[in-house]
Protein backbone atom coordinates (compact mmCIF):
# COMPACT_ATOMS: atom_id res chain seq x y z
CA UNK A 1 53.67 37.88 118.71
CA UNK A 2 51.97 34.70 117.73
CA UNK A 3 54.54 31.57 117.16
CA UNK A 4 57.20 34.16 116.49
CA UNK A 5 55.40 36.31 113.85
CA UNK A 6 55.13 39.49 115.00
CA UNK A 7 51.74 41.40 115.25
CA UNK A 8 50.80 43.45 112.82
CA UNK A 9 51.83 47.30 113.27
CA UNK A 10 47.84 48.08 113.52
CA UNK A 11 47.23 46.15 116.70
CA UNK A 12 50.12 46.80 118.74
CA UNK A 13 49.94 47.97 121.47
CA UNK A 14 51.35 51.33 122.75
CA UNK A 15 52.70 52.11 125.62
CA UNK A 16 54.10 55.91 125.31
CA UNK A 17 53.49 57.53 128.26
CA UNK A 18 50.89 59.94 128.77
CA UNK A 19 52.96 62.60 129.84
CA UNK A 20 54.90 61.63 126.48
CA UNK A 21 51.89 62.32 124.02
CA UNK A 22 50.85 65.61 125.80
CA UNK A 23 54.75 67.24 125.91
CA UNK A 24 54.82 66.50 121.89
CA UNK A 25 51.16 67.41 121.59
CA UNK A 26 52.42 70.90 123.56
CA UNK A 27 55.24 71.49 121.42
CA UNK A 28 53.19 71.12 117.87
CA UNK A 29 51.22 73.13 119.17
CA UNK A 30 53.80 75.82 120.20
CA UNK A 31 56.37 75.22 117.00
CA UNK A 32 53.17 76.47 115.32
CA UNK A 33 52.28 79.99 117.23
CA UNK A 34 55.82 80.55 117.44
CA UNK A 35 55.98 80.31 113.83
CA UNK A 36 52.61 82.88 113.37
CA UNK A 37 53.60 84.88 116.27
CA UNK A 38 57.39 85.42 113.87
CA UNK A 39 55.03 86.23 110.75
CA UNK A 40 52.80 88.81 112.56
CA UNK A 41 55.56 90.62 114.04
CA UNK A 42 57.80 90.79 110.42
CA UNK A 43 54.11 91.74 108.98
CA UNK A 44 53.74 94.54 111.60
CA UNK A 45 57.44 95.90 111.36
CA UNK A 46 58.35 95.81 107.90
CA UNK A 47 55.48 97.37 105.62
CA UNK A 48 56.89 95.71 102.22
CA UNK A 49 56.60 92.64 103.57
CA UNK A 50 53.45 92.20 101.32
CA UNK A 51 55.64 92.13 98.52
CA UNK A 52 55.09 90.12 95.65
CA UNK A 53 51.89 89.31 97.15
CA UNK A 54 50.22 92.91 95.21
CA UNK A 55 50.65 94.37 92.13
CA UNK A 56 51.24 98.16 93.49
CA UNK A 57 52.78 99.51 96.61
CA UNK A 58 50.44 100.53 99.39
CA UNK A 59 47.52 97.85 97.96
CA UNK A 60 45.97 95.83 100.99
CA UNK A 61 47.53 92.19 101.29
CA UNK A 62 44.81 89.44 99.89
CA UNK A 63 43.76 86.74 101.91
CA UNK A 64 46.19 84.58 100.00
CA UNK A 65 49.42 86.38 102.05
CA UNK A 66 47.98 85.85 105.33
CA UNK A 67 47.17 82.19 104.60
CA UNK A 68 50.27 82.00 103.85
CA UNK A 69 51.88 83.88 106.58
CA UNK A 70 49.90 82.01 109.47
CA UNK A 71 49.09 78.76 107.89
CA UNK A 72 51.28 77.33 105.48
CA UNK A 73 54.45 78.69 106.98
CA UNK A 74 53.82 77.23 110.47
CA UNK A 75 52.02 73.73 109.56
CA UNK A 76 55.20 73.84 106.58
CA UNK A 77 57.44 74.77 109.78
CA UNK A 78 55.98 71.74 111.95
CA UNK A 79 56.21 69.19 109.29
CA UNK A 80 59.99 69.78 108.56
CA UNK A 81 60.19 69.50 112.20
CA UNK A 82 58.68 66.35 112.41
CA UNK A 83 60.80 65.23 109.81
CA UNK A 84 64.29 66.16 111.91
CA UNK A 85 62.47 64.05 114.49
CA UNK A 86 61.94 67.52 117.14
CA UNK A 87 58.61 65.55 118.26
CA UNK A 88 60.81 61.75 119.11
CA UNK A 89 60.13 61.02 122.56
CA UNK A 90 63.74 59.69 122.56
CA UNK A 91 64.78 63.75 122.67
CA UNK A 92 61.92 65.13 124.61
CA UNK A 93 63.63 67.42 127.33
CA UNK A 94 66.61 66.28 126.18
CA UNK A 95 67.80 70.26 125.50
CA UNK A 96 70.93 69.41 122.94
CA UNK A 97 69.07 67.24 121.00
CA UNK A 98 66.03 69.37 120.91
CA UNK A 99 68.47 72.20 119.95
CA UNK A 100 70.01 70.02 117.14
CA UNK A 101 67.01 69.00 115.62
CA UNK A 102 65.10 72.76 116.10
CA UNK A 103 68.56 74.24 113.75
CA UNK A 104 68.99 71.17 111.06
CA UNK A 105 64.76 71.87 110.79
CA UNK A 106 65.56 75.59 110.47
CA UNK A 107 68.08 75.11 107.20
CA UNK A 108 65.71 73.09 105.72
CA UNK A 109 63.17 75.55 106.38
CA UNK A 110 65.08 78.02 104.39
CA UNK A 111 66.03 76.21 101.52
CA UNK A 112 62.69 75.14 100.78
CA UNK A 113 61.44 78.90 101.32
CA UNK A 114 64.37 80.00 98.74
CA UNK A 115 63.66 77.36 96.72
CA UNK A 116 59.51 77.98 96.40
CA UNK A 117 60.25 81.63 96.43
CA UNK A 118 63.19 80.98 92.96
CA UNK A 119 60.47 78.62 91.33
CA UNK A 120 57.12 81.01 91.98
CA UNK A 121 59.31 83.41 90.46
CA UNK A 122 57.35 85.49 93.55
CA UNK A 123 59.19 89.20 94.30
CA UNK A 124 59.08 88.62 97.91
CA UNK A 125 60.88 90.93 100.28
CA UNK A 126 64.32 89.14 101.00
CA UNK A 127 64.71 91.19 104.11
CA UNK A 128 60.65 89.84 105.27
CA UNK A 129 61.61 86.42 104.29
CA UNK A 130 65.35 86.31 106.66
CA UNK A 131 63.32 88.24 109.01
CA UNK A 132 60.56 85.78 109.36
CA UNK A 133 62.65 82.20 109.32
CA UNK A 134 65.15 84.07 111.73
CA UNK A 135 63.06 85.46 114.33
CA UNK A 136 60.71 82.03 114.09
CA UNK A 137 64.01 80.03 115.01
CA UNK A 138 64.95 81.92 117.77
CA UNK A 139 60.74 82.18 119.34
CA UNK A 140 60.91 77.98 118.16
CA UNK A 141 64.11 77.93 120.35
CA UNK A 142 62.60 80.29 123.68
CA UNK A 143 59.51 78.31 123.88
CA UNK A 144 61.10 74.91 123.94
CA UNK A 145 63.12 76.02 126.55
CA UNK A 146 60.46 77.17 128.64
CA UNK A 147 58.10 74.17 128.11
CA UNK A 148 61.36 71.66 129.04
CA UNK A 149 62.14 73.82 131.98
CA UNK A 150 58.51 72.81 133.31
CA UNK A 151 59.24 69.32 132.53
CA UNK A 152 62.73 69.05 134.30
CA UNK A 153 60.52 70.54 137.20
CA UNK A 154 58.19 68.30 136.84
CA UNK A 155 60.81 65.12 136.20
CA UNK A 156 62.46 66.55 139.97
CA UNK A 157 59.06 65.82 141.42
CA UNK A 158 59.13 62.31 140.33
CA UNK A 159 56.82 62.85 137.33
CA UNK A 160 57.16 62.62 133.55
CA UNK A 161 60.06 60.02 134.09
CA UNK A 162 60.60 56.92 131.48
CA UNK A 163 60.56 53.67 134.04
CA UNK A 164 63.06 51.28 133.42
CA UNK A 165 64.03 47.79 134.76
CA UNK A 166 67.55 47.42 134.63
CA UNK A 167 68.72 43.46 133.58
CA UNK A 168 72.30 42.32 133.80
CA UNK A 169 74.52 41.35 136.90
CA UNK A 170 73.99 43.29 140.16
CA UNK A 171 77.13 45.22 139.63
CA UNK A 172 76.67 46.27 136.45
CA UNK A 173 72.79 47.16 137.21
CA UNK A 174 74.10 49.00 139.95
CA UNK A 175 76.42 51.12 138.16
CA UNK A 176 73.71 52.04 135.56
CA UNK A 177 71.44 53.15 138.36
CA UNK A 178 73.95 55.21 140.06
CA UNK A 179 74.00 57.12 136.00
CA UNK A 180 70.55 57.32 135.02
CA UNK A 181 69.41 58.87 138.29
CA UNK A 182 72.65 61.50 138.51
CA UNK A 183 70.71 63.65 137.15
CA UNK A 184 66.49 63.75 137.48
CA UNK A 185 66.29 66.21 134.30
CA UNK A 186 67.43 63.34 132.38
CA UNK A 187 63.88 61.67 133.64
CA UNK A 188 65.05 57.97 133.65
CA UNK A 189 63.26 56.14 136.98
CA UNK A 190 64.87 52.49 137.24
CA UNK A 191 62.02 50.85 139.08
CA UNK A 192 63.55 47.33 139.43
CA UNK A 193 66.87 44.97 138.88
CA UNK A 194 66.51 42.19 136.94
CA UNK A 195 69.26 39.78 137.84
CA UNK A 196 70.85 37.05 134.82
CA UNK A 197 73.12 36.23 137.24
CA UNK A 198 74.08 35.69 141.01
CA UNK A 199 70.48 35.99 142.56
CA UNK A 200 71.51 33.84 145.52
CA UNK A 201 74.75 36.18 146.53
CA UNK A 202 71.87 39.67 146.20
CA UNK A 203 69.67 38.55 148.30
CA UNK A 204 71.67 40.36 151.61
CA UNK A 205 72.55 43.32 149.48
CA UNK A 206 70.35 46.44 150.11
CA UNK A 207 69.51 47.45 146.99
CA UNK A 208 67.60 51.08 145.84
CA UNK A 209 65.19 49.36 144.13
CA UNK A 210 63.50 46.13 144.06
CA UNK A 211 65.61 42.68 142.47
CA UNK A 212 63.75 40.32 140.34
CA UNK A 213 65.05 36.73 138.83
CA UNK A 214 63.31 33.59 136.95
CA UNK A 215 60.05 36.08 135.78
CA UNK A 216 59.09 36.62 132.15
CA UNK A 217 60.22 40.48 131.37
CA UNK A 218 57.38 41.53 129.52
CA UNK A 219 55.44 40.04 132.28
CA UNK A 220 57.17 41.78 134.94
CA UNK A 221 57.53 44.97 133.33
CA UNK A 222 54.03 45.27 132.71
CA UNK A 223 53.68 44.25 136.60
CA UNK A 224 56.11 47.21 137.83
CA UNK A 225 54.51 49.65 135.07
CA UNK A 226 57.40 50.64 133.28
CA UNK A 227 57.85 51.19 129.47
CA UNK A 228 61.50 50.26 128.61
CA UNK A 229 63.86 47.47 129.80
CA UNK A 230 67.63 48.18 129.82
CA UNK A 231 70.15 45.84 128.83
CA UNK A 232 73.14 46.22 131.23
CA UNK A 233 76.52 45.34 130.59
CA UNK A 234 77.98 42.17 130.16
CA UNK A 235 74.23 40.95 129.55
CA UNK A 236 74.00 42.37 126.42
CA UNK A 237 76.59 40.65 125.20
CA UNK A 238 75.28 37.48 123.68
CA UNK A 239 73.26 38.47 120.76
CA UNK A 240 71.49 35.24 120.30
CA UNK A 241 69.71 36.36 123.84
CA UNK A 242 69.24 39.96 122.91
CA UNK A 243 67.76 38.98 119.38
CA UNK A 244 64.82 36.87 121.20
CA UNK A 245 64.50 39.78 123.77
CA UNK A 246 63.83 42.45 120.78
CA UNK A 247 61.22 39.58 118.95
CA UNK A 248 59.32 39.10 122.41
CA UNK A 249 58.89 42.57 122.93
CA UNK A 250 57.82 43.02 119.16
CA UNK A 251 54.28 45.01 119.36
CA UNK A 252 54.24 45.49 123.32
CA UNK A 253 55.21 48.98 122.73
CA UNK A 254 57.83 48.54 125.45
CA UNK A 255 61.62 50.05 124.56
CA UNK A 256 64.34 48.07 124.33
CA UNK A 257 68.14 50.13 125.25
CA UNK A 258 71.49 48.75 125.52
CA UNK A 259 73.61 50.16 128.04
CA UNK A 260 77.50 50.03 127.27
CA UNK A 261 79.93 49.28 129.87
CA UNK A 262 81.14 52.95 128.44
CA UNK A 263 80.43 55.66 130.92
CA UNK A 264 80.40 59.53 130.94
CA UNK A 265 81.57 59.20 127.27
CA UNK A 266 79.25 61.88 125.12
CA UNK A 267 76.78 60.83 122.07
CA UNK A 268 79.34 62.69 119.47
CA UNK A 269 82.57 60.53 120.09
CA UNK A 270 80.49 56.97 119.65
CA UNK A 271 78.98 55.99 116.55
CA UNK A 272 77.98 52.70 115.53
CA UNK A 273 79.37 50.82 112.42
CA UNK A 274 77.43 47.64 111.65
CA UNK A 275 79.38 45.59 109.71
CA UNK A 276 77.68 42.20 107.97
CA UNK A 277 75.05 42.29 110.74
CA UNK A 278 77.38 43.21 114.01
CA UNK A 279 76.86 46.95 115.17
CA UNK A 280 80.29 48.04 115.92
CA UNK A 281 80.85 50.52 118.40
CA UNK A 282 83.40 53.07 117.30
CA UNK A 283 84.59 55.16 120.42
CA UNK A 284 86.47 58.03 119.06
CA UNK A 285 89.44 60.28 120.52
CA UNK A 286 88.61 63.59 122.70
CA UNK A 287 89.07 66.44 120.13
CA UNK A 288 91.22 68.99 122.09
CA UNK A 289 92.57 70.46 118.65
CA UNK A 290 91.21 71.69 115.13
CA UNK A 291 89.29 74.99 113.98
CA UNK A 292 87.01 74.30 117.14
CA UNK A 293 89.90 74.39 120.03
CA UNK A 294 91.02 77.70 118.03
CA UNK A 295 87.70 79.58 117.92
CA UNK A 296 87.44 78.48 122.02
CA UNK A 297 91.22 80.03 122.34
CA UNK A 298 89.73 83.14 120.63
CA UNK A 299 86.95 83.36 121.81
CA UNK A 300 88.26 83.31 125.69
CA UNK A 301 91.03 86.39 124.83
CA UNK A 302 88.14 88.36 123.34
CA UNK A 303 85.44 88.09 126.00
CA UNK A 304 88.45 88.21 129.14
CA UNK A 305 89.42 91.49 127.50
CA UNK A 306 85.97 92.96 126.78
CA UNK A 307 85.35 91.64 130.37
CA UNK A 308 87.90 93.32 132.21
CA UNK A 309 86.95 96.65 129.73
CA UNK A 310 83.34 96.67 130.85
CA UNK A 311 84.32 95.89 134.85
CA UNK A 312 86.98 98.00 135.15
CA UNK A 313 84.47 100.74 137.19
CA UNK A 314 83.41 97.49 139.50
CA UNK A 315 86.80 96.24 140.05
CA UNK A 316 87.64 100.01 141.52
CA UNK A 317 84.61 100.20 143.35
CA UNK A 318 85.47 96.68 144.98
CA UNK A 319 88.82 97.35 145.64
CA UNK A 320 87.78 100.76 147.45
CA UNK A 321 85.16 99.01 149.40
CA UNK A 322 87.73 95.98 150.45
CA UNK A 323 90.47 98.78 151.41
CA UNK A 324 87.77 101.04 153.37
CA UNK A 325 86.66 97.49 155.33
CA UNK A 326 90.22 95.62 155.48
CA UNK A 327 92.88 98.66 155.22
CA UNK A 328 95.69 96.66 156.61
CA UNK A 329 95.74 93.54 153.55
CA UNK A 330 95.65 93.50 149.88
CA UNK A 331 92.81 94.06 147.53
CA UNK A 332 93.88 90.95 145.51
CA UNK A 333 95.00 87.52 146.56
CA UNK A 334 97.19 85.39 144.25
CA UNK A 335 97.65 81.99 145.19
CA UNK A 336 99.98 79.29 143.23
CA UNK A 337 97.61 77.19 141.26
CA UNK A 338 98.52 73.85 139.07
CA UNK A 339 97.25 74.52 135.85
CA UNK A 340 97.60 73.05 131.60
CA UNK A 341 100.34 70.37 131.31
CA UNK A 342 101.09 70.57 135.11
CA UNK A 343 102.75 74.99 134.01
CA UNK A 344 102.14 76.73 137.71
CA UNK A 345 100.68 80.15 137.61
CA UNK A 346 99.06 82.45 140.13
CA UNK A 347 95.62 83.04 140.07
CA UNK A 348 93.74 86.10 140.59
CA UNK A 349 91.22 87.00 143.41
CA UNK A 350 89.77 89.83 145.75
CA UNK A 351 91.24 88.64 148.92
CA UNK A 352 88.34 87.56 150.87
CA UNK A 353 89.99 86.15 153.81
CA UNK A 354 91.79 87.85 156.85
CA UNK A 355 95.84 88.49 156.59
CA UNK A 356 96.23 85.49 158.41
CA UNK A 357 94.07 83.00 157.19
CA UNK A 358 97.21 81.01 155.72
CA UNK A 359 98.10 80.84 159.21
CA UNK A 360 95.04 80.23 161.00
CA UNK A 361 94.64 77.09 158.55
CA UNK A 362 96.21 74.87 160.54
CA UNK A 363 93.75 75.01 163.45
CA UNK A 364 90.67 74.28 161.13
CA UNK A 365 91.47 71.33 159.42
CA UNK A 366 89.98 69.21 161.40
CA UNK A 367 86.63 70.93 160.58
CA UNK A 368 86.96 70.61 156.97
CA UNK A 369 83.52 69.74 154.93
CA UNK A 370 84.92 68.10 151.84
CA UNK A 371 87.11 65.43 151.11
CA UNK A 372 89.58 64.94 148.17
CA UNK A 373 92.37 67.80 147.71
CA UNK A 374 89.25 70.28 148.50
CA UNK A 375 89.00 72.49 151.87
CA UNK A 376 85.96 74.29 152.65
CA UNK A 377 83.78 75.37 155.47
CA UNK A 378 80.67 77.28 155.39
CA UNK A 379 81.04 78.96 157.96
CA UNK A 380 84.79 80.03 157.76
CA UNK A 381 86.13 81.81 160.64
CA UNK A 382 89.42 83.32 158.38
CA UNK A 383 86.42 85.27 156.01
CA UNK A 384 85.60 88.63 156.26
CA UNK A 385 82.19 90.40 156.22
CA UNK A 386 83.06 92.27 152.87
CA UNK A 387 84.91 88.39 151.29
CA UNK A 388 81.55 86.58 152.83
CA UNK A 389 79.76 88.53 150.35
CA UNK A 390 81.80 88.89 146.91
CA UNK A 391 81.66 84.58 147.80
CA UNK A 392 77.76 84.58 147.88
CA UNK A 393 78.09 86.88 144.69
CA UNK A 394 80.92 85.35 142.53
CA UNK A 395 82.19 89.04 142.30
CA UNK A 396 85.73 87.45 143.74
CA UNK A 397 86.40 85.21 141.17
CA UNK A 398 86.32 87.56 138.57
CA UNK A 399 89.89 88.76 138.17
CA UNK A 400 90.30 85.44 136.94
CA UNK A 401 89.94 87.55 133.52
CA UNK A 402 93.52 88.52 133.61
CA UNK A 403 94.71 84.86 133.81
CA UNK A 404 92.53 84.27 130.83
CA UNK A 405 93.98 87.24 129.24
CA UNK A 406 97.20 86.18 129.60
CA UNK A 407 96.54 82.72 127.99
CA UNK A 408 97.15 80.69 131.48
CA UNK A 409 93.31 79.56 132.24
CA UNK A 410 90.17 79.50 130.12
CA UNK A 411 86.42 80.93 130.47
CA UNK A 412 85.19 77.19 131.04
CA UNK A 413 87.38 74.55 132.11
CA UNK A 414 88.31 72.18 135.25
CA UNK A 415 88.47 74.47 138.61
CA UNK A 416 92.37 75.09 139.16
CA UNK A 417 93.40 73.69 142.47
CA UNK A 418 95.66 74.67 145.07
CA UNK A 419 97.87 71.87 144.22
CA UNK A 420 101.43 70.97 144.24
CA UNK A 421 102.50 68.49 140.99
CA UNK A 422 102.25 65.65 142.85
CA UNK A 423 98.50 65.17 144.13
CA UNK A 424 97.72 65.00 140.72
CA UNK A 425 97.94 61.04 139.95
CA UNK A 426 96.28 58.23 138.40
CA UNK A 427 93.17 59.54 136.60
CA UNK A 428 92.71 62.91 138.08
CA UNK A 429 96.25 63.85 136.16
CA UNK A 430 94.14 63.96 133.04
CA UNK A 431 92.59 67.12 133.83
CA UNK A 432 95.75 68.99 133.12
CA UNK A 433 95.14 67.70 129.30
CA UNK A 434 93.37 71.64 129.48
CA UNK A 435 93.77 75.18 131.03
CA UNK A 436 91.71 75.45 133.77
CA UNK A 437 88.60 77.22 133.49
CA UNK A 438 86.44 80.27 135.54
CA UNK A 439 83.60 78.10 135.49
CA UNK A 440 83.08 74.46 134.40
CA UNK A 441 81.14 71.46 135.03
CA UNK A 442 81.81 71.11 138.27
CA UNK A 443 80.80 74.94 139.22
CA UNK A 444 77.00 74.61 137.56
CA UNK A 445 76.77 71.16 139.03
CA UNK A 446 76.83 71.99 142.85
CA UNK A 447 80.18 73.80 143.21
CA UNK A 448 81.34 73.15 147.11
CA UNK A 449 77.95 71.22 147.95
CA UNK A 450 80.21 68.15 145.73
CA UNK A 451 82.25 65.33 147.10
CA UNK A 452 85.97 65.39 145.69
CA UNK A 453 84.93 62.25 143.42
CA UNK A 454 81.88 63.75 141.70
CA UNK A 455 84.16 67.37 140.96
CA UNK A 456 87.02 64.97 139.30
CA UNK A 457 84.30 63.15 137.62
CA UNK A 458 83.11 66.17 135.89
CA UNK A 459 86.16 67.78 135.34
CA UNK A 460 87.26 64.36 133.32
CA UNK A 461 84.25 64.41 131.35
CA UNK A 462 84.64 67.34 130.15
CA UNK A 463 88.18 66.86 128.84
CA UNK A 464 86.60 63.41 127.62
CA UNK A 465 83.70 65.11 125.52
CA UNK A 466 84.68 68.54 124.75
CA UNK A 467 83.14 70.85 122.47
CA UNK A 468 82.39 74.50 121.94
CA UNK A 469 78.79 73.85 122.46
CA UNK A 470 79.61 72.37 125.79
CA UNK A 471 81.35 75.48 126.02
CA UNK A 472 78.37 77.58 125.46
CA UNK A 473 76.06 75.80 127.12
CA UNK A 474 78.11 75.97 130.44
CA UNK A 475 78.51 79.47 130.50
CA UNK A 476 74.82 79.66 130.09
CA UNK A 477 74.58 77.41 133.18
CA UNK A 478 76.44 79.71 135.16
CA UNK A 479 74.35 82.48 134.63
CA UNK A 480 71.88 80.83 136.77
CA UNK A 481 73.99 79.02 138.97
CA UNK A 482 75.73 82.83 140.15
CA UNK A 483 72.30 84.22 140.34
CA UNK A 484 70.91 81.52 142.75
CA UNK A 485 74.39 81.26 144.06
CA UNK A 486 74.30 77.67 144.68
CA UNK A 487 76.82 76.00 146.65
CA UNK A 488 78.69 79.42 146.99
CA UNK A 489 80.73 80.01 150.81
């Protein structure tokens, strides 16, 4: 910017990342085989897919169908992709977004198929046509998932990552550094505070990363080679400051975010309003109602009872193998658990414990692991040989289908506790808002490997920022989480 007239769009400099260009140059490049990988297979399976393309059955296609079928379909597929915004770094790796952008592309896609199909008056097979959009969504859908699986690897590794410097107060830059790097998937690297106030008072803090004070931003950001500087805070609060920040870092190419003082609060309750030049930010009420909180009732009775249907020949040969092992207890253990709007029920479980663990309890606390209302050892003394493994497995947990049944937990949900009424106070009360769940958050996140706060965090967003696709994409989650049996003892 030259005495503040900002450069013109063709000589600005960009800083993408590398790793940036190549992920959306991979994914162009993939959108489009998937696309003429769907069109060969419908070609190959359905013979009148050449339909409307010849005059008489059983003519060979001309080399106007096949241009069509693996050119103009995928580069038509890739543009309307583009235009959802599937190739924004903002959403690269970022799998609901992708996911969001890969379906709205996908309804476009078939309108303007339907609609060039109506106007060509062309007597294309309808069953080809479905075929072809349908199976390209769903190969569109497998790769991306693949390709961002090597990037969260990647991103773990320390590479691929967006580098921020974090500007505000120390606590606030603090509490946006404990977020961002929750999770290393996300890919957000702070590499550096940036202090507006109370410099003097940091200087005998320890501190994860580097603190910086009195520099020019763009200066130091190009210094610490990161790409985007995040507004913390209580910083971002005077707008006179934040409108010179965005006009110096006109045509540097380097991002500018603004991070709320609004945390674990999901993209689809905040929306921003601007109103005669003043973005307001509209926070809006957890939806735990409506068609959505119906089809999740529903869908929870159907699957527990199709569930316990399929199982039924496991649970017997569990329960034999339990009783052949431990004849003198019970093949299930219920135990009193606190569960939606503070009902008590009792839970389901293969007992995996000795007769008298209750009672053995007592000597062991002392050695407990985890903090909170949580009690767990690894290597519990009061489990048996037979409960060690159903534990590794997640095979015990799974009479929790009855109390899902029954209507008195969900599939995904906060863990129910072995709680009375009263431990549950201040903000961890909220969790009650739902029926506990047989997997949640807090289960595909680390299950016992978590500290009492992080589980109560989880559990809270979820009732903060539910949805059916949150629903989904847990149980998805647990999949692998059972498999690799993290965090299960």
């Amino acid at each position: 910017m030259t005495n503040g007239v900002p450069r013109s769009a063709f000589f600005r400099s960009d800083r993408t990342s590398t790793w940036a260009w190549w992920y959306s140059a991979s994914l162009v490049v993939l959108d489009f085989l998937s696309v003429a990988l769907a069109s060969f297979a419908v070609i190959s399976w359905f013979p009148k897919a050449v339909a409307g393309f010849v005059e008489r059955s059983g003519q060979p296609a001309p080399l106007w169908f096949f241009v069509v079928a693996y050119a103009i379909l995928p580069f038509g597929w890739v543009l309307v992709l583009w235009g959802h915004g599937a190739y924004d770094r903002r959403y690269l790796g970022v799998g609901s977004d992708e996911s969001k952008r890969v379906l709205r592309a996908f309804w476009t896609a078939v309108a303007v198929v339907s609609f060039t199909v109506m106007s060509t008056k062309t007597d294309a097979s309808r069953m080809s046509v479905g075929a072809v959009l349908i199976l390209a969504l769903m190969l569109l859908l497998i790769s991306r998932g693949l390709v961002r699986r090597v990037l969260y690897t990647l991103r773990k590794r320390g590479r691929c990552v967006q580098r921020m410097l974090l500007v505000g107060a120390l606590p606030e830059t603090l509490e946006v550094h404990t977020v961002v790097t929750r999770n290393p998937e996300a890919g957000l690297s702070p590499v550096g505070l940036y202090l507006t106030e109370g410099y003097g008072a940091a200087r005998g803090v320890e501190t994860p990363v580097p603190v910086y004070a009195n520099r020019d931003l763009v200066e130091l950001v190009r210094e610490l080679g990161a790409d985007t500087i995040a507004v913390c805070g209580s910083a971002g609060s005077d707008s006179a400051d934040l409108r010179r920040l965005a006009w110096q870092l006109e045509g540097t190419g380097i991002d500018l975010v603004v991070a709320p003082q609004l945390t674990d609060i999901a993209g689809p309750r905040v929306h921003i309003r601007p109103v005669e030049g003043l973005p307001l930010l509209h926070v809006e009420e957890p939806t735990l109602s409506g068609v959505g909180w119906v089809a999740k009732n529903l869908m929870d009775r159907i699957a527990a009872f199709l569930g316990l249907l399929i199982l039924a020949p496991l649970f017997g040969l569990i329960a034999l193998f339990i009783k052949i092992k431990e004849p003198n207890g019970p093949v299930f253990f219920r135990q009193r658990r606190l569960g939606h709007q503070s009902r008590m029920f009792g839970m389901w479980k293969f007992r995996t414990m000795y007769v008298d663990a209750e009672n053995r309890l007592a000597t062991l606390v002392d050695q407990n692991e985890t903090d909170g209302l949580l009690f767990k050892i690894k290597d519990d003394p009061r489990v048996t040989p037979v409960g060690r493994w159903l534990r590794k497995t997640s095979m015990d947990e799974l009479p929790q289908l009855i109390n899902i049944l029954v209507g008195e937990m969900s599939l995904v949900g906060p863990r129910p506790l072995p709680a009375e009424d009263g431990d549950f106070l201040g903000d961890v009360r909220r969790r009650l808002l739902v029926r506990p769940g047989l997997t949640g958050l807090w289960q595909v996140s680390g299950r016992s490997d978590m500290s009492w706060d992080d589980a109560v965090r989880l559990d809270l967003y979820y009732v903060d920022n539910w949805s059916l696709l949150l629903d989904l994409r847990t149980l998805w989650r647990t999949i692998g989480v059972v498999l690799a049996r993290r965090g299960a003892y």
